[in-house]
C-alpha atoms as a PDB file:
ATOM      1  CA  UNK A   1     -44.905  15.135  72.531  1.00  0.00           C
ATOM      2  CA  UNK A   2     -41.777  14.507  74.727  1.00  0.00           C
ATOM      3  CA  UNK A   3     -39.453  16.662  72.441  1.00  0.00           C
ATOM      4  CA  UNK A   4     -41.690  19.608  73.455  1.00  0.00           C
ATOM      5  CA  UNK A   5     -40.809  22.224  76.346  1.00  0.00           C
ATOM      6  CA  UNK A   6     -43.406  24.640  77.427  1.00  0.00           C
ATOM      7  CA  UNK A   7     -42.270  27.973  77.173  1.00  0.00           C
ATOM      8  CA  UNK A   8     -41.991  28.135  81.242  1.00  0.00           C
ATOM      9  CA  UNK A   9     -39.675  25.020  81.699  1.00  0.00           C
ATOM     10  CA  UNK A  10     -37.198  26.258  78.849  1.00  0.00           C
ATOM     11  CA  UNK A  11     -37.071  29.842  80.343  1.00  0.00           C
ATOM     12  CA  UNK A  12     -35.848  29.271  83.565  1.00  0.00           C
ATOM     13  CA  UNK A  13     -35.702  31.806  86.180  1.00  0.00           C
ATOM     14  CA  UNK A  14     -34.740  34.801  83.588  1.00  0.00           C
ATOM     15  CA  UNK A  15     -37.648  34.722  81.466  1.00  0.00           C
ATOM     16  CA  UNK A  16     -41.376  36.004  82.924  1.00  0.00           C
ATOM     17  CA  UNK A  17     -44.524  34.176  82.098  1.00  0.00           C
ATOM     18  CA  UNK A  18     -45.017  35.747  79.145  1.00  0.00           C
ATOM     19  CA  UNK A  19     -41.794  34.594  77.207  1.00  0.00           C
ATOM     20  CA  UNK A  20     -39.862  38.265  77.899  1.00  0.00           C
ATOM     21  CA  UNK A  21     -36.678  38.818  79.751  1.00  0.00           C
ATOM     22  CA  UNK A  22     -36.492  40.053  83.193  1.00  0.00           C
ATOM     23  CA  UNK A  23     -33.528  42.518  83.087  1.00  0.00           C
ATOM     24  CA  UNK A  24     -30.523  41.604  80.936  1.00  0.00           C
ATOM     25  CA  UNK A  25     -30.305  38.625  79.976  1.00  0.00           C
ATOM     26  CA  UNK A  26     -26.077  38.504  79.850  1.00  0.00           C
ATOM     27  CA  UNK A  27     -26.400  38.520  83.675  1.00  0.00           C
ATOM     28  CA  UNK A  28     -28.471  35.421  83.821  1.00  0.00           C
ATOM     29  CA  UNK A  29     -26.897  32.612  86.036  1.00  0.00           C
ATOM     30  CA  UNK A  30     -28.544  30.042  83.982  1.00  0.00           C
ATOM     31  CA  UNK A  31     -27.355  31.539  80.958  1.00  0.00           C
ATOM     32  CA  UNK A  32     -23.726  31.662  82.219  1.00  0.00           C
ATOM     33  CA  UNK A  33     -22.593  28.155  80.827  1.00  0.00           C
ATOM     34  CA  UNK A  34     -23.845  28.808  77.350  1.00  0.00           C
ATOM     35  CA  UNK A  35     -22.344  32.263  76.834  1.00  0.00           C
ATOM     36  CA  UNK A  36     -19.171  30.462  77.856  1.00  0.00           C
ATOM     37  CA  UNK A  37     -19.462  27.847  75.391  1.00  0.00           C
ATOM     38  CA  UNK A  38     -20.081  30.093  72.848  1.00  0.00           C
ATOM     39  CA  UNK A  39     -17.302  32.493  73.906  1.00  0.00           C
ATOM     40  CA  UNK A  40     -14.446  29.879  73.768  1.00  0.00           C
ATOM     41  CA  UNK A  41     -15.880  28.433  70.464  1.00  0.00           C
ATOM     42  CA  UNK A  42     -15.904  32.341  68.550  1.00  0.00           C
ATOM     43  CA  UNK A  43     -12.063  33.437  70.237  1.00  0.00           C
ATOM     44  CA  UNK A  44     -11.127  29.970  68.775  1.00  0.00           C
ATOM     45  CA  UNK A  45     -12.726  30.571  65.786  1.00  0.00           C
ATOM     46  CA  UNK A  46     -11.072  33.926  65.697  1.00  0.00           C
ATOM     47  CA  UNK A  47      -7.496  32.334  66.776  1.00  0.00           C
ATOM     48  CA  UNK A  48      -7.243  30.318  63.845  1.00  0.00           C
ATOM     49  CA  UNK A  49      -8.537  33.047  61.470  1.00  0.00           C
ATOM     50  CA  UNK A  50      -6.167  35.308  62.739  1.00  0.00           C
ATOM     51  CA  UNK A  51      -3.327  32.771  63.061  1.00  0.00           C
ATOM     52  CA  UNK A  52      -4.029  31.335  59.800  1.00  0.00           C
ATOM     53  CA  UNK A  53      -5.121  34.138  57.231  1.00  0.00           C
ATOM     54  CA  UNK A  54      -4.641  37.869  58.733  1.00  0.00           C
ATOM     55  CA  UNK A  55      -1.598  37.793  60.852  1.00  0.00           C
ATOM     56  CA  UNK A  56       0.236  35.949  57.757  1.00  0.00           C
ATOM     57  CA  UNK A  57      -0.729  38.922  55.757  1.00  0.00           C
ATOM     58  CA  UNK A  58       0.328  41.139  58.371  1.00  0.00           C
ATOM     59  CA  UNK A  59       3.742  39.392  58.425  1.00  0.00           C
ATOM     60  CA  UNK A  60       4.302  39.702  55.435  1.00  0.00           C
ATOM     61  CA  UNK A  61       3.287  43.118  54.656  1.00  0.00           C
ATOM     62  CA  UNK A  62       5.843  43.941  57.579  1.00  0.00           C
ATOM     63  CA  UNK A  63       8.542  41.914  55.761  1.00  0.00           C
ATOM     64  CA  UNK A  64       7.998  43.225  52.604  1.00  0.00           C
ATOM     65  CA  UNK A  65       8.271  46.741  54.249  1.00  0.00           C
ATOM     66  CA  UNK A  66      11.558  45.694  55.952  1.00  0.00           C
ATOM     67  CA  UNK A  67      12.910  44.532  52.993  1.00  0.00           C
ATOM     68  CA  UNK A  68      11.987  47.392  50.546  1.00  0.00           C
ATOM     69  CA  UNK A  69      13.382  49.837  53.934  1.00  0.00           C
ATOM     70  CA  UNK A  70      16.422  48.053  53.825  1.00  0.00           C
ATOM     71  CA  UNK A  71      16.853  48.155  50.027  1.00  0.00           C
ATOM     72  CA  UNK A  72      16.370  51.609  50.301  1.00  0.00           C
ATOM     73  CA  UNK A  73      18.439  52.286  52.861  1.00  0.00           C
ATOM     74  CA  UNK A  74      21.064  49.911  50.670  1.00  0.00           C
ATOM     75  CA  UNK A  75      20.346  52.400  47.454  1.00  0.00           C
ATOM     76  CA  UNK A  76      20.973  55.392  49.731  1.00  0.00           C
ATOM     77  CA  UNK A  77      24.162  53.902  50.771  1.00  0.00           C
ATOM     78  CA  UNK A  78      25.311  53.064  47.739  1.00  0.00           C
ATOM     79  CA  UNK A  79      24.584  56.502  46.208  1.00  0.00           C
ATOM     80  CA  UNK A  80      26.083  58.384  49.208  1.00  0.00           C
ATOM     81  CA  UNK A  81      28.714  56.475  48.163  1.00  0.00           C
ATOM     82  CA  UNK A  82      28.618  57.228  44.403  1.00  0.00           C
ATOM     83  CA  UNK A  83      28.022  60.938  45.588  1.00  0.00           C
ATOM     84  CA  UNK A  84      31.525  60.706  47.423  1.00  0.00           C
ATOM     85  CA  UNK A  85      33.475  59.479  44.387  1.00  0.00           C
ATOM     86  CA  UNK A  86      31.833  62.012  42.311  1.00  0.00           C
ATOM     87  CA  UNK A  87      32.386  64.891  44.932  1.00  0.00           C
ATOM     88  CA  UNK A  88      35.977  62.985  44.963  1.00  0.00           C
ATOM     89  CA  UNK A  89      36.142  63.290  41.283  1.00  0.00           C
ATOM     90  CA  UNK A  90      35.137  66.559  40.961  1.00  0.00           C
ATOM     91  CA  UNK A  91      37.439  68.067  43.563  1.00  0.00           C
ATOM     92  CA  UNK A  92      40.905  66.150  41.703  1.00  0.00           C
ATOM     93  CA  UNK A  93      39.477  67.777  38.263  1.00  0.00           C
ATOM     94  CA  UNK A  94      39.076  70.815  39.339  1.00  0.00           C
ATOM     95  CA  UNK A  95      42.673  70.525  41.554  1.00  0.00           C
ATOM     96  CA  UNK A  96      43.752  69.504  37.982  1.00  0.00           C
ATOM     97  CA  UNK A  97      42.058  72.422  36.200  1.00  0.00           C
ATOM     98  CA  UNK A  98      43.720  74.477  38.674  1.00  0.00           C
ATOM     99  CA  UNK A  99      47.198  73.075  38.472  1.00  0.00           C
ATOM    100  CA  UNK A 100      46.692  73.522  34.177  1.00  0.00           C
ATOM    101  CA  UNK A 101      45.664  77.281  34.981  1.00  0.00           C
ATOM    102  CA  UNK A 102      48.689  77.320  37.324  1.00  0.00           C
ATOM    103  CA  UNK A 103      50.634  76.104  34.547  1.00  0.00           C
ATOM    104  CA  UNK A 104      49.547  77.757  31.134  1.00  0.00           C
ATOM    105  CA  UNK A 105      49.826  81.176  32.847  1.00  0.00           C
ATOM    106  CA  UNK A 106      53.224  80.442  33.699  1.00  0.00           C
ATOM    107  CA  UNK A 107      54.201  79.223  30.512  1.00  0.00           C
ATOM    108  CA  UNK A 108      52.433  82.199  29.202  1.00  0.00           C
ATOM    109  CA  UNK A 109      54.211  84.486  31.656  1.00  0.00           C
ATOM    110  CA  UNK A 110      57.690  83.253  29.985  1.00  0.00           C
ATOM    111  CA  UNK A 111      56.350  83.338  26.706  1.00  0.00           C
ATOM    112  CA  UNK A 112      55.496  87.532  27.099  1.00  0.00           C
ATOM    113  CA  UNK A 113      58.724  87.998  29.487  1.00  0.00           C
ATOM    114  CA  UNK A 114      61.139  86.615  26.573  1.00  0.00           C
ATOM    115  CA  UNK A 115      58.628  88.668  24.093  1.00  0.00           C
ATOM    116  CA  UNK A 116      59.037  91.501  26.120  1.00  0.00           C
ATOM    117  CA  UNK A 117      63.160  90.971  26.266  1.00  0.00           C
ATOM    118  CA  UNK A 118      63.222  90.484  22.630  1.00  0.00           C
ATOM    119  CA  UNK A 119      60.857  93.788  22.151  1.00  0.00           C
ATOM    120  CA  UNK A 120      63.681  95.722  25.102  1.00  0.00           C
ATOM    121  CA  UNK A 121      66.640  94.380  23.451  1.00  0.00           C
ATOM    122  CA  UNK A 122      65.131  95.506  19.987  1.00  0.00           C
ATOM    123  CA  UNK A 123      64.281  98.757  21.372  1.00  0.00           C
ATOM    124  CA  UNK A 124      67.353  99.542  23.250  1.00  0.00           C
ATOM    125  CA  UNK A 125      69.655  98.486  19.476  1.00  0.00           C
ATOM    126  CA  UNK A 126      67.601 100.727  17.998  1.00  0.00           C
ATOM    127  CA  UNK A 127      67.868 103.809  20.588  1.00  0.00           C
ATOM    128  CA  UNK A 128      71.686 103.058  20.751  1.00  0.00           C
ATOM    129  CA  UNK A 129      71.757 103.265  16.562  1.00  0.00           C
ATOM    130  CA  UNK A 130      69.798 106.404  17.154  1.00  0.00           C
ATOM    131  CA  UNK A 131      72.299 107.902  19.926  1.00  0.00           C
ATOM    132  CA  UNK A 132      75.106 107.177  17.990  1.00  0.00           C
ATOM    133  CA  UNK A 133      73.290 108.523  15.024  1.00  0.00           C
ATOM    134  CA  UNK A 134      72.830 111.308  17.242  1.00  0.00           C
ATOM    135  CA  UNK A 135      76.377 111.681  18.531  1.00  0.00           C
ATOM    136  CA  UNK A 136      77.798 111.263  14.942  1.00  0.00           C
ATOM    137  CA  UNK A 137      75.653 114.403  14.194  1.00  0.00           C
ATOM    138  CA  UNK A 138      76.372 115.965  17.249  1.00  0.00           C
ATOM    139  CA  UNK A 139      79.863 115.395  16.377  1.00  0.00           C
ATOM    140  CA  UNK A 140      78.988 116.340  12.785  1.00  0.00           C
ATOM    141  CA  UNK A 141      77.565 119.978  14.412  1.00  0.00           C
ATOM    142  CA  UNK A 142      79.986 120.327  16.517  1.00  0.00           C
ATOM    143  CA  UNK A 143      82.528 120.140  14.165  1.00  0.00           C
ATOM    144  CA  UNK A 144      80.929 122.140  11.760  1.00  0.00           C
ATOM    145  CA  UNK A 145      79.918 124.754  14.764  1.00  0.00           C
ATOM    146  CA  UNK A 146      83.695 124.663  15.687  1.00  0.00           C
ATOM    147  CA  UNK A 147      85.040 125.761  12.119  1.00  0.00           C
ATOM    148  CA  UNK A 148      82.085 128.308  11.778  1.00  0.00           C
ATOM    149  CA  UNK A 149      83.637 130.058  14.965  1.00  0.00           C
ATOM    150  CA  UNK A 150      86.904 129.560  13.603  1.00  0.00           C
ATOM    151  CA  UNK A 151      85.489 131.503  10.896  1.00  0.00           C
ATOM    152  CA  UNK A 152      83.656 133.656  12.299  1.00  0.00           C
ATOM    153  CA  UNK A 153      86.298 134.330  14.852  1.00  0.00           C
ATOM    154  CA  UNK A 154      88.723 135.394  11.948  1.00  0.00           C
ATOM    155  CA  UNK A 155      85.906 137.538   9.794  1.00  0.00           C
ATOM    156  CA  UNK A 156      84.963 139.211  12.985  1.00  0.00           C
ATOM    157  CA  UNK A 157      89.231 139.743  13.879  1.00  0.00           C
ATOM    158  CA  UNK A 158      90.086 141.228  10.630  1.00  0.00           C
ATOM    159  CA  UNK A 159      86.429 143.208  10.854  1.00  0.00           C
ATOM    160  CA  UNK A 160      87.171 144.764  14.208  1.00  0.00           C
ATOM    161  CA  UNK A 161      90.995 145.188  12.880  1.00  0.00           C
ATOM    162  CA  UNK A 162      90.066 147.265   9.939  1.00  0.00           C
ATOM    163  CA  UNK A 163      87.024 148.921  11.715  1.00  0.00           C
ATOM    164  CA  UNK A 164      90.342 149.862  14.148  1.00  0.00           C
ATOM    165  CA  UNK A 165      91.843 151.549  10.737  1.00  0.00           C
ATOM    166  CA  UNK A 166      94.605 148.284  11.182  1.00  0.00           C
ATOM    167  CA  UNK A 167      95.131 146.376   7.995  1.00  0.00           C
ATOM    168  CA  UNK A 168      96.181 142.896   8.829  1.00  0.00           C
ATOM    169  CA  UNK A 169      97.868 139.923   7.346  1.00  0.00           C
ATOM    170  CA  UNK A 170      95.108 137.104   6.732  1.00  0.00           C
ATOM    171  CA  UNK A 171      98.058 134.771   7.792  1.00  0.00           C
ATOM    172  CA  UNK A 172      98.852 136.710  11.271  1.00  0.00           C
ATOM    173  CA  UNK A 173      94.859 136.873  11.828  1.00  0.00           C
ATOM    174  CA  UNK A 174      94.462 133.267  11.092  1.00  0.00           C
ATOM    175  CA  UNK A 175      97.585 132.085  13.535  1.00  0.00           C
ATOM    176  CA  UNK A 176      96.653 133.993  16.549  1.00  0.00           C
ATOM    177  CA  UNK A 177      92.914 133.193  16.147  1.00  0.00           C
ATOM    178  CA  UNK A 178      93.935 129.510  15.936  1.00  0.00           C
ATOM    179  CA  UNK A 179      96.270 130.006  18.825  1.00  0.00           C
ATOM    180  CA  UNK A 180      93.535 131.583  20.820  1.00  0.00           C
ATOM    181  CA  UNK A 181      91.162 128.561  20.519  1.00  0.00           C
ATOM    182  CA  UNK A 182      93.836 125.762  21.319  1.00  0.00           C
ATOM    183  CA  UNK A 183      93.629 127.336  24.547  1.00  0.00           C
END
C-alpha cells in the first residue's frame, strides 16, 4: 500500500531502528516545524479563551470590586459626614444644656437672695420689736430701779438719821434726798 510508511522512513533521523527516541525528542530538528505549528495553534487557542471567557470575568470581578470600594468609600463619607452633624449636634445641645444650667442657677440664685432678704428683713423687724421691747423694759427697770433708790435712799436717810438719835421731818428727808439725785 502507498498510504503506508515503514517505521524507518516516518522516524527520521531522531528515532533508532527499533521505533525509540534517541535523546529528547523536543530537540529534534525534524521535529522543529511541528512543535511550532502546534505551539501557535494552543497560545491561539489560549488567546481567545482568555480574551473571550476568563479575562471578562476578571474584568469584571475588578469592576465590581471598584465599584463596591467606591460605594464604600461613598458610605464612609457620607457617615463621617453624618458623624460631624451629630458631633455638631451634640456639642450646640450640650452648649444649650449648659447655657439652661447657666441660667436656672441664676434665676435660682435671685430666687434664695430675695428669700434670704425677705427672711433678713423679717428677722431684723423682729429683733428691732424685741430691742425696743427690750428698751421699753429697760426703761421700765430703770425707772422702777430709779424710784427704788429714791426709796431706798430716803428709808436708809431717815434710818441712819434716827440710828444718829436725829428725828427728822419726812418732808426735809424727802427734799434733800431728791435734791441730791438731780445732781
Amino acid at each position: 500500500m502507498a498510504t503506508e510508511t515503514t517505521g524507518h522512513e516516518a522516524a527520521g533521523a531522531c528515532v533508532d531502528a527499533g521505533g525509540s527516541a534517541i535523546g529528547m525528542p523536543q530537540l529534534c530538528a525534524d521535529w522543529i516545524p511541528n512543535q511550532v505549528f502546534w505551539l501557535i495553534i494552543t497560545l491561539v487557542v489560549i488567546y481567545f479563551v482568555l480574551s473571550r471567557i476568563a479575562l471578562p470575568r476578571i474584568a469584571s470581578v475588578l469592576a465590581e470590586r471598584q465599584g463596591a470600594i467606591t460605594n464604600d468609600i461613598s458610605a464612609a463619607e457620607e457617615l463621617k459626614r453624618q458623624a460631624e452633624e451629630a458631633e455638631t449636634a451634640y456639642q450646640k445641645a450640650l452648649a444649650d444644656a449648659r447655657a439652661e444650667a447657666q441660667a436656672i442657677g441664676e434665676k435660682t440664685r435671685t430666687e434664695i437672695k430675695a428669700q434670704l432678704d425677705e427672711a433678713t428683713q423679717e428677722a431684723d423687724a423682729r429683733i428691732a420689736a424685741k430691742a425696743a421691747e427690750s428698751e421699753k423694759a429697760i426703761a421700765e427697770i430703770r425707772d422702777s430701779a430709779a424710784q427704788n433708790v429714791e426709796i431706798v435712799a430716803k428709808e436708809t436717810a431717815e434710818a441712819i438719821l434716827a440710828a444718829l438719835g436725829h428725828q427728822a421731818d419726812k418732808s426735809a428727808i424727802d427734799s434733800a434726798v431728791d435734791n441730791r439725785l438731780k445732781g
